[in-house]
C-alpha atoms as a PDB file:
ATOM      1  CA  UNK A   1      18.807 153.889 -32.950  1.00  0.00           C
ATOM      2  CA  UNK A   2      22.223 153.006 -32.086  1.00  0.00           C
ATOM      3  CA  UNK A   3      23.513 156.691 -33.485  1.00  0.00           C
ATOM      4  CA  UNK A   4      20.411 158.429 -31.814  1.00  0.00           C
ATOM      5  CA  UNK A   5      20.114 156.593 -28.577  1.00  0.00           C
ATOM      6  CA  UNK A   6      23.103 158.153 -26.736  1.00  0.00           C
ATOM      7  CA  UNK A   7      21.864 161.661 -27.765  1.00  0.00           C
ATOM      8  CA  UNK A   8      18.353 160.765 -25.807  1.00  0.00           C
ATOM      9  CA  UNK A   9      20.420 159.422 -23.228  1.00  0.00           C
ATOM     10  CA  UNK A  10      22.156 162.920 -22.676  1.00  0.00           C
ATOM     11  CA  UNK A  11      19.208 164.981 -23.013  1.00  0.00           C
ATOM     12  CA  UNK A  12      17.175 162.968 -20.560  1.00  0.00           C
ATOM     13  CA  UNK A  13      20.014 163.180 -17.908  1.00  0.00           C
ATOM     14  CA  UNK A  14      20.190 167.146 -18.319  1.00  0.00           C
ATOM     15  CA  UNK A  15      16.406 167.080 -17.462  1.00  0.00           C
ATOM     16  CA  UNK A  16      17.205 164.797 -14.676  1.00  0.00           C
ATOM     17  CA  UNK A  17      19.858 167.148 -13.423  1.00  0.00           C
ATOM     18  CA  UNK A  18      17.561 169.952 -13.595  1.00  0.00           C
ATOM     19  CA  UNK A  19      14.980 168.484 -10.673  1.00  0.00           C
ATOM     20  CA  UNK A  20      16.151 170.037  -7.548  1.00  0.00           C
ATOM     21  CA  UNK A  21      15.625 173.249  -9.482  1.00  0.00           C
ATOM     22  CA  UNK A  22      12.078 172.327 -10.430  1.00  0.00           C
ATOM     23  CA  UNK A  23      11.301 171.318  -6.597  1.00  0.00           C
ATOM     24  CA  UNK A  24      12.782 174.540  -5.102  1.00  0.00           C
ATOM     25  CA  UNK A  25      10.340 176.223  -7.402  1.00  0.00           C
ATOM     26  CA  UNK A  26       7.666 173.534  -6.254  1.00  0.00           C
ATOM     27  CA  UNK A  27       6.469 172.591  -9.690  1.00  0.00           C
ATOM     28  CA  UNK A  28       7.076 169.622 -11.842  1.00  0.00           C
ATOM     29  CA  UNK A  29      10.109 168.530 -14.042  1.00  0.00           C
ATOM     30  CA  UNK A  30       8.049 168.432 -16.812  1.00  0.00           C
ATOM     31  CA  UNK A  31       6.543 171.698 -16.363  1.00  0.00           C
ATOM     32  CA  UNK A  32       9.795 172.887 -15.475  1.00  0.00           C
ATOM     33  CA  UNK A  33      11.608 171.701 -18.702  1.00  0.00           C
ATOM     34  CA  UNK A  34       8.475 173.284 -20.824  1.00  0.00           C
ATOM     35  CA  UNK A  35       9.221 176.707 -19.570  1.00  0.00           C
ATOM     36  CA  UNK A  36      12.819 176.475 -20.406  1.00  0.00           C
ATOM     37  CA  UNK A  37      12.305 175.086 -23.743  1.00  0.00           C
ATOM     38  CA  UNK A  38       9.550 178.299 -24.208  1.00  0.00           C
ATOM     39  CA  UNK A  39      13.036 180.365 -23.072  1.00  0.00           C
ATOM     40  CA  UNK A  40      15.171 179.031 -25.839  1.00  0.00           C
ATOM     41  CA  UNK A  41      12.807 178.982 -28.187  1.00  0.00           C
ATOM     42  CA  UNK A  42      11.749 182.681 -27.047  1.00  0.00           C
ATOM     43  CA  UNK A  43      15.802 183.722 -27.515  1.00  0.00           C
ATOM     44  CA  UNK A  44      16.459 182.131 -31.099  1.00  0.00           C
ATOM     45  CA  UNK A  45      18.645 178.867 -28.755  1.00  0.00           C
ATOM     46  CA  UNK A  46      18.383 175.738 -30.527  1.00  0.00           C
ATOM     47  CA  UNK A  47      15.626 173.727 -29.059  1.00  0.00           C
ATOM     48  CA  UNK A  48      16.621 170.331 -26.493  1.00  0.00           C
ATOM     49  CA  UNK A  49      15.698 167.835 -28.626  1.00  0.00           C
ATOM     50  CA  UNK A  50      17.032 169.059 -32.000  1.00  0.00           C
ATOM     51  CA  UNK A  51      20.361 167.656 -33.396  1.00  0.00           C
ATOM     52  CA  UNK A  52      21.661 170.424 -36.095  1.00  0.00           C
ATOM     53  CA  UNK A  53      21.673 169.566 -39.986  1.00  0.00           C
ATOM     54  CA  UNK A  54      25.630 169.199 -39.524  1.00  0.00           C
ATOM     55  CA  UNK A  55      24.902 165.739 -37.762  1.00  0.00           C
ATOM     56  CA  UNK A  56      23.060 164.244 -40.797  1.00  0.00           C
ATOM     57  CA  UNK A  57      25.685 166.073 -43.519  1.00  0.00           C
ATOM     58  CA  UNK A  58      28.188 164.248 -41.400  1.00  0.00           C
ATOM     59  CA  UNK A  59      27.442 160.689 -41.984  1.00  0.00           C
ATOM     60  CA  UNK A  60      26.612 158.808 -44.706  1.00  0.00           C
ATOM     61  CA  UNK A  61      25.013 155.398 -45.334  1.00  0.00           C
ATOM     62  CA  UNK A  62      27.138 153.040 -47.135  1.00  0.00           C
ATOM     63  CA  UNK A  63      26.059 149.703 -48.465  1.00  0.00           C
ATOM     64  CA  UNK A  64      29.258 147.466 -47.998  1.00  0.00           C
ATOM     65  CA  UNK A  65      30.476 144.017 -49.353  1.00  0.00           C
ATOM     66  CA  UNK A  66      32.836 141.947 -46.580  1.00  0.00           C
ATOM     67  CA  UNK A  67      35.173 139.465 -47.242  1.00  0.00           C
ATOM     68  CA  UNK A  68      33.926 135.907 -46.890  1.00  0.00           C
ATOM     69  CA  UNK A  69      33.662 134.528 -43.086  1.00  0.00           C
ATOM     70  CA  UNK A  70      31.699 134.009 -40.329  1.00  0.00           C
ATOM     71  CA  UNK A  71      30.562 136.012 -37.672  1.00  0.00           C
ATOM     72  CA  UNK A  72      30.437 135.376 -33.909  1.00  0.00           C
ATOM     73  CA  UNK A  73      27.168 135.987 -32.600  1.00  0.00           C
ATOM     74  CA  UNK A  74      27.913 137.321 -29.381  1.00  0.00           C
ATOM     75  CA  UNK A  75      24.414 136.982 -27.531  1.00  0.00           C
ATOM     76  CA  UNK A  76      23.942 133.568 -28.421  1.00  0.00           C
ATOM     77  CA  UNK A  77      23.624 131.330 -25.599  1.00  0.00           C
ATOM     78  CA  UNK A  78      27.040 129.021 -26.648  1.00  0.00           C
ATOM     79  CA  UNK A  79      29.092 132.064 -27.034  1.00  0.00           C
ATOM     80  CA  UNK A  80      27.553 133.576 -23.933  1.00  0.00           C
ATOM     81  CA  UNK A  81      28.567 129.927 -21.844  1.00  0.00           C
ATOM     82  CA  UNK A  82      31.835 130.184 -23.485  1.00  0.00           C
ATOM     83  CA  UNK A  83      33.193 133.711 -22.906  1.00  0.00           C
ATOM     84  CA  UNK A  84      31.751 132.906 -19.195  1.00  0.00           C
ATOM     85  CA  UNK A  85      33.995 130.016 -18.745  1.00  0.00           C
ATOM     86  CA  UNK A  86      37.157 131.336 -20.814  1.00  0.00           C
ATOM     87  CA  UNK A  87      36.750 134.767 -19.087  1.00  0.00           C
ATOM     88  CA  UNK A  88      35.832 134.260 -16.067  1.00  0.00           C
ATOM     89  CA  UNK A  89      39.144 135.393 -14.072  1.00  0.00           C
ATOM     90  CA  UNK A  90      39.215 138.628 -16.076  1.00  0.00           C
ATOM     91  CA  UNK A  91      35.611 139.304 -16.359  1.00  0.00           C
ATOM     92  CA  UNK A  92      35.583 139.246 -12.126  1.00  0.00           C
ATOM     93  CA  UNK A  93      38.585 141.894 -12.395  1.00  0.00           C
ATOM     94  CA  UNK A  94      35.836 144.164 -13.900  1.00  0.00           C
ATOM     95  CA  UNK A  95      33.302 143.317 -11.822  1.00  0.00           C
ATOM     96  CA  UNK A  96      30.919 141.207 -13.574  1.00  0.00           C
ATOM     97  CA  UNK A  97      30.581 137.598 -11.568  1.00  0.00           C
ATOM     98  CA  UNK A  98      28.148 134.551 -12.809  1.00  0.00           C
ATOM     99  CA  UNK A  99      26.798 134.000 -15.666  1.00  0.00           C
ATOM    100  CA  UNK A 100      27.568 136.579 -18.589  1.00  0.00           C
ATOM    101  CA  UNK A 101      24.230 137.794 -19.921  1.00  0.00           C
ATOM    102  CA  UNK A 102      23.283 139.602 -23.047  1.00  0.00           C
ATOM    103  CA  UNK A 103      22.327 142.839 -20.889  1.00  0.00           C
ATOM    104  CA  UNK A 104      26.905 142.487 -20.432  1.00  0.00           C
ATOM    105  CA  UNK A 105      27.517 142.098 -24.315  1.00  0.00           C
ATOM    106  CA  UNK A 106      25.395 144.812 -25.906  1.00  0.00           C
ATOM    107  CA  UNK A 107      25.786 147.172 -22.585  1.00  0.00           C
ATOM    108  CA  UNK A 108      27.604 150.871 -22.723  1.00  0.00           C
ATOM    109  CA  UNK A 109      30.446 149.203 -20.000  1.00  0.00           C
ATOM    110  CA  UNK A 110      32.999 149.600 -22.709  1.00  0.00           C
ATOM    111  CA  UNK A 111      35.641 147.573 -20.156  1.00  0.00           C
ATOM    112  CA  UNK A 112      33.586 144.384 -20.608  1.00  0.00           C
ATOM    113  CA  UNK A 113      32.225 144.736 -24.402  1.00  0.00           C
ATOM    114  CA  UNK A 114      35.942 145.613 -25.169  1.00  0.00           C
ATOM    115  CA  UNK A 115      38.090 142.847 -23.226  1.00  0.00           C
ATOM    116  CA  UNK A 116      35.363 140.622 -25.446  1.00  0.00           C
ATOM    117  CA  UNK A 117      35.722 141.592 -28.781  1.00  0.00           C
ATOM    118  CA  UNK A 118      39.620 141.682 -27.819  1.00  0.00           C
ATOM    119  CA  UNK A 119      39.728 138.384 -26.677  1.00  0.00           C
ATOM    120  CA  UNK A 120      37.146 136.608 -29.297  1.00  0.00           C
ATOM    121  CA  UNK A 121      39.367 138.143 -32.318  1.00  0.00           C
ATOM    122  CA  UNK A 122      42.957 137.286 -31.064  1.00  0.00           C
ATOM    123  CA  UNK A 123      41.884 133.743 -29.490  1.00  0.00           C
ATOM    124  CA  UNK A 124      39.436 132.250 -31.962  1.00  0.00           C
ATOM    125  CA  UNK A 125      39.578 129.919 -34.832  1.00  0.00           C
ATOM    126  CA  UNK A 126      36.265 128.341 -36.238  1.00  0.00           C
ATOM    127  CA  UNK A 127      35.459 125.172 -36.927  1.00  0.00           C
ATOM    128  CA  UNK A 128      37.234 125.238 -40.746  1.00  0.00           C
ATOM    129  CA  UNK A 129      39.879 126.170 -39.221  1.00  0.00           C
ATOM    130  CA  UNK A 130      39.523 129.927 -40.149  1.00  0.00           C
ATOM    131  CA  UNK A 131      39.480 133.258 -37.695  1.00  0.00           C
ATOM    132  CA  UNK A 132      35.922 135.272 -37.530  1.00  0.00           C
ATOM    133  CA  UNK A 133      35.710 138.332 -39.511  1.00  0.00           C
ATOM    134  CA  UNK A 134      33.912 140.018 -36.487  1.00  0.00           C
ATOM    135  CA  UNK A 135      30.791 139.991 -34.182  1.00  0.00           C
ATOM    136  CA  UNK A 136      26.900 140.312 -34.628  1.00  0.00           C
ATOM    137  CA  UNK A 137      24.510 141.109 -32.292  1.00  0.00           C
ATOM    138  CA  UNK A 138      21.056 142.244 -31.276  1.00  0.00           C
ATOM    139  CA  UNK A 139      20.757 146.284 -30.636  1.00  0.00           C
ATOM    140  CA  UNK A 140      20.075 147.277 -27.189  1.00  0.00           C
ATOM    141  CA  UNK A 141      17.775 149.461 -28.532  1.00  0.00           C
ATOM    142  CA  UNK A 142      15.404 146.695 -30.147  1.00  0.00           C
ATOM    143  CA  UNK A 143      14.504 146.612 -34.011  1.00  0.00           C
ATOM    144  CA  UNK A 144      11.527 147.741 -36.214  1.00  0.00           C
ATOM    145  CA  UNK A 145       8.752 145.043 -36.845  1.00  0.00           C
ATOM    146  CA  UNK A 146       9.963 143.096 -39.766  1.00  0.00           C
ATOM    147  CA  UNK A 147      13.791 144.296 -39.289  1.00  0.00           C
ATOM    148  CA  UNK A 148      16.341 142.163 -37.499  1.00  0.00           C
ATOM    149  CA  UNK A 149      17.555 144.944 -35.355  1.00  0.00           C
ATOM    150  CA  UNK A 150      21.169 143.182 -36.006  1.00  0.00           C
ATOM    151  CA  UNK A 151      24.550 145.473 -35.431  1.00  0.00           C
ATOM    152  CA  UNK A 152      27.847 144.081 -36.726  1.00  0.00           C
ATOM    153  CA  UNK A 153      31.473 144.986 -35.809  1.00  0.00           C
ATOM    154  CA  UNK A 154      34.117 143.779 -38.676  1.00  0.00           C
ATOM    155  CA  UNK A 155      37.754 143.675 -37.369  1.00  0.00           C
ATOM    156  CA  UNK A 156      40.263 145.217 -40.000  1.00  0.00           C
ATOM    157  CA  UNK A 157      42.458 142.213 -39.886  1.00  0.00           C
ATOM    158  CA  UNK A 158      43.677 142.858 -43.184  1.00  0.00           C
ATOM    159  CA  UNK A 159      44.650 146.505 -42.528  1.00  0.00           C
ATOM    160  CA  UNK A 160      46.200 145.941 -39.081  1.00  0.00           C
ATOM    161  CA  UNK A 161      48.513 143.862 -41.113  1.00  0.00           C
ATOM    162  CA  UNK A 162      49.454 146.636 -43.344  1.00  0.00           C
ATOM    163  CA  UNK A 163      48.188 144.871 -46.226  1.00  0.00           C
ATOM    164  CA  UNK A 164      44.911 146.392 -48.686  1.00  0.00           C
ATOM    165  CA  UNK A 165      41.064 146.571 -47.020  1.00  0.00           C
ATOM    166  CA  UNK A 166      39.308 143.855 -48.281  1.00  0.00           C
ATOM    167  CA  UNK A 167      35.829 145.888 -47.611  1.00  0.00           C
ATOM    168  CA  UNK A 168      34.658 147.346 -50.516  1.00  0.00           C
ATOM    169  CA  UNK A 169      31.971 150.138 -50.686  1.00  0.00           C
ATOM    170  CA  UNK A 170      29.242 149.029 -53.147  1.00  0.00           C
ATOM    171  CA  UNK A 171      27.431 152.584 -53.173  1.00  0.00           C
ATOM    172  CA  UNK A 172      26.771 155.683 -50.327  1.00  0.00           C
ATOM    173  CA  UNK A 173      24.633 157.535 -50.161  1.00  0.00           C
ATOM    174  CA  UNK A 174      23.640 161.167 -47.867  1.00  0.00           C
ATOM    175  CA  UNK A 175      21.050 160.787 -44.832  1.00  0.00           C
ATOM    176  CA  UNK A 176      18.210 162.282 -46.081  1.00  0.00           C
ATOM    177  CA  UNK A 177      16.236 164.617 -43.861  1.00  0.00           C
ATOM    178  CA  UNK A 178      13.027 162.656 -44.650  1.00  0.00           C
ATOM    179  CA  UNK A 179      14.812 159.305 -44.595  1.00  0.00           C
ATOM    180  CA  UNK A 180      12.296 156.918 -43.323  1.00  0.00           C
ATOM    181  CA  UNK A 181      14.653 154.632 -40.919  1.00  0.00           C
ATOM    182  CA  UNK A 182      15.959 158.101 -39.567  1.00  0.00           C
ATOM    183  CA  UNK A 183      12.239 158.862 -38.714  1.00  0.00           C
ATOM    184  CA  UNK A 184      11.360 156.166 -36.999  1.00  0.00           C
ATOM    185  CA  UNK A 185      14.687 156.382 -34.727  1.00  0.00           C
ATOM    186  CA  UNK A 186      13.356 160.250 -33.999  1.00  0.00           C
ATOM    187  CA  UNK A 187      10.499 159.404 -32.917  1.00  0.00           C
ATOM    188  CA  UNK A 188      11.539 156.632 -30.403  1.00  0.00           C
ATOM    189  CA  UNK A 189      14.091 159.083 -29.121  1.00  0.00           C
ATOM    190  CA  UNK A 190      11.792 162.312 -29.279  1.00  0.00           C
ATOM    191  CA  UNK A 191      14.870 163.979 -31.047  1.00  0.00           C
ATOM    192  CA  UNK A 192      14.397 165.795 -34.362  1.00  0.00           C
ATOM    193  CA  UNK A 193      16.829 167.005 -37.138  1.00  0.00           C
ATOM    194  CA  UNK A 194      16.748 169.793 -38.991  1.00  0.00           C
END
């Protein structure tokens, strides 16, 4: 979802963009976005909707083994109350005021999620006395029954300091065109992949 959503995103706001044509012609957006899709499809144009095979050959899944840490869970409440109070100054610059909510954390205002992550990894040290190895938290975009819908973002702290990864890739594999998790995202997002 998190690779697809932006994609659905796009493709709704090009239909969106495309209303004042449908009113001018006084019928509906929907009926209006059939007829052009009829069009492409008519002249051989990739269909709305579709994403090319190159976007699957492009990306692999890789099953990865971190370094131990911890993880800052950046939509729990505590973390929440405490960005609020340590950020508060900057966080106003940007124009969020109050309370920071989860809707802030796992938004697309890059300023905000940013100036976060920025400030958790150069300010932080745990409880043992360590730094975090990154952030977890929910998806915007929900999670599959049974699934825990959780994304993580792992700060190279190793690298930046010019010395060896300490990520290693235990195994990769392609993104299968029937891939089951790649299904289910397609059909939340009405996108398909050839």
């Amino acid at each position: 979802m998190e690779l697809l959503a932006p994609y659905c995103t796009e493709i709704n706001g090009v239909r969106r963009a495309l209303q004042k044509d449908a009113d001018d012609m006084g019928i509906s957006l929907d009926n209006y976005w059939t007829m052009i899709l009829a069009d492409w499809d008519e002249a051989g144009t990739m269909r709305a909707r579709w994403l090319p095979r190159v976007w699957r050959d492009g990306r692999m899944i890789y099953k990865v083994v971190f370094p131990a840490g911890w993880w800052v869970d950046i939509t729990s409440t505590h973390t929440l109350a405490a960005l609020s109070l340590h950020l508060e100054t900057e966080l106003a610059l940007i124009g969020v005021t109050g309370t920071l909510t989860v809707a802030h954390v796992t938004g697309d205002n890059r300023a905000i999620t940013t100036l976060i992550a920025s400030w958790l990894r150069d300010n932080v040290t745990l409880f043992d006395g360590t730094q975090p190895i990154g952030i977890r938290f929910t998806s915007k975009h929900g999670h599959p029954a049974g699934s825990k819908g959780t994304c993580w973002a792992y700060w190279m702290r190793a690298m930046d300091a010019g010395l060896p990864e300490l990520v290693r890739v235990r195994a990769e594999e392609p993104i299968a065109e029937n891939d089951q998790d790649l299904k289910a995202a397609q059909k939340f997002c009405k996108i398909q992949t050839r």
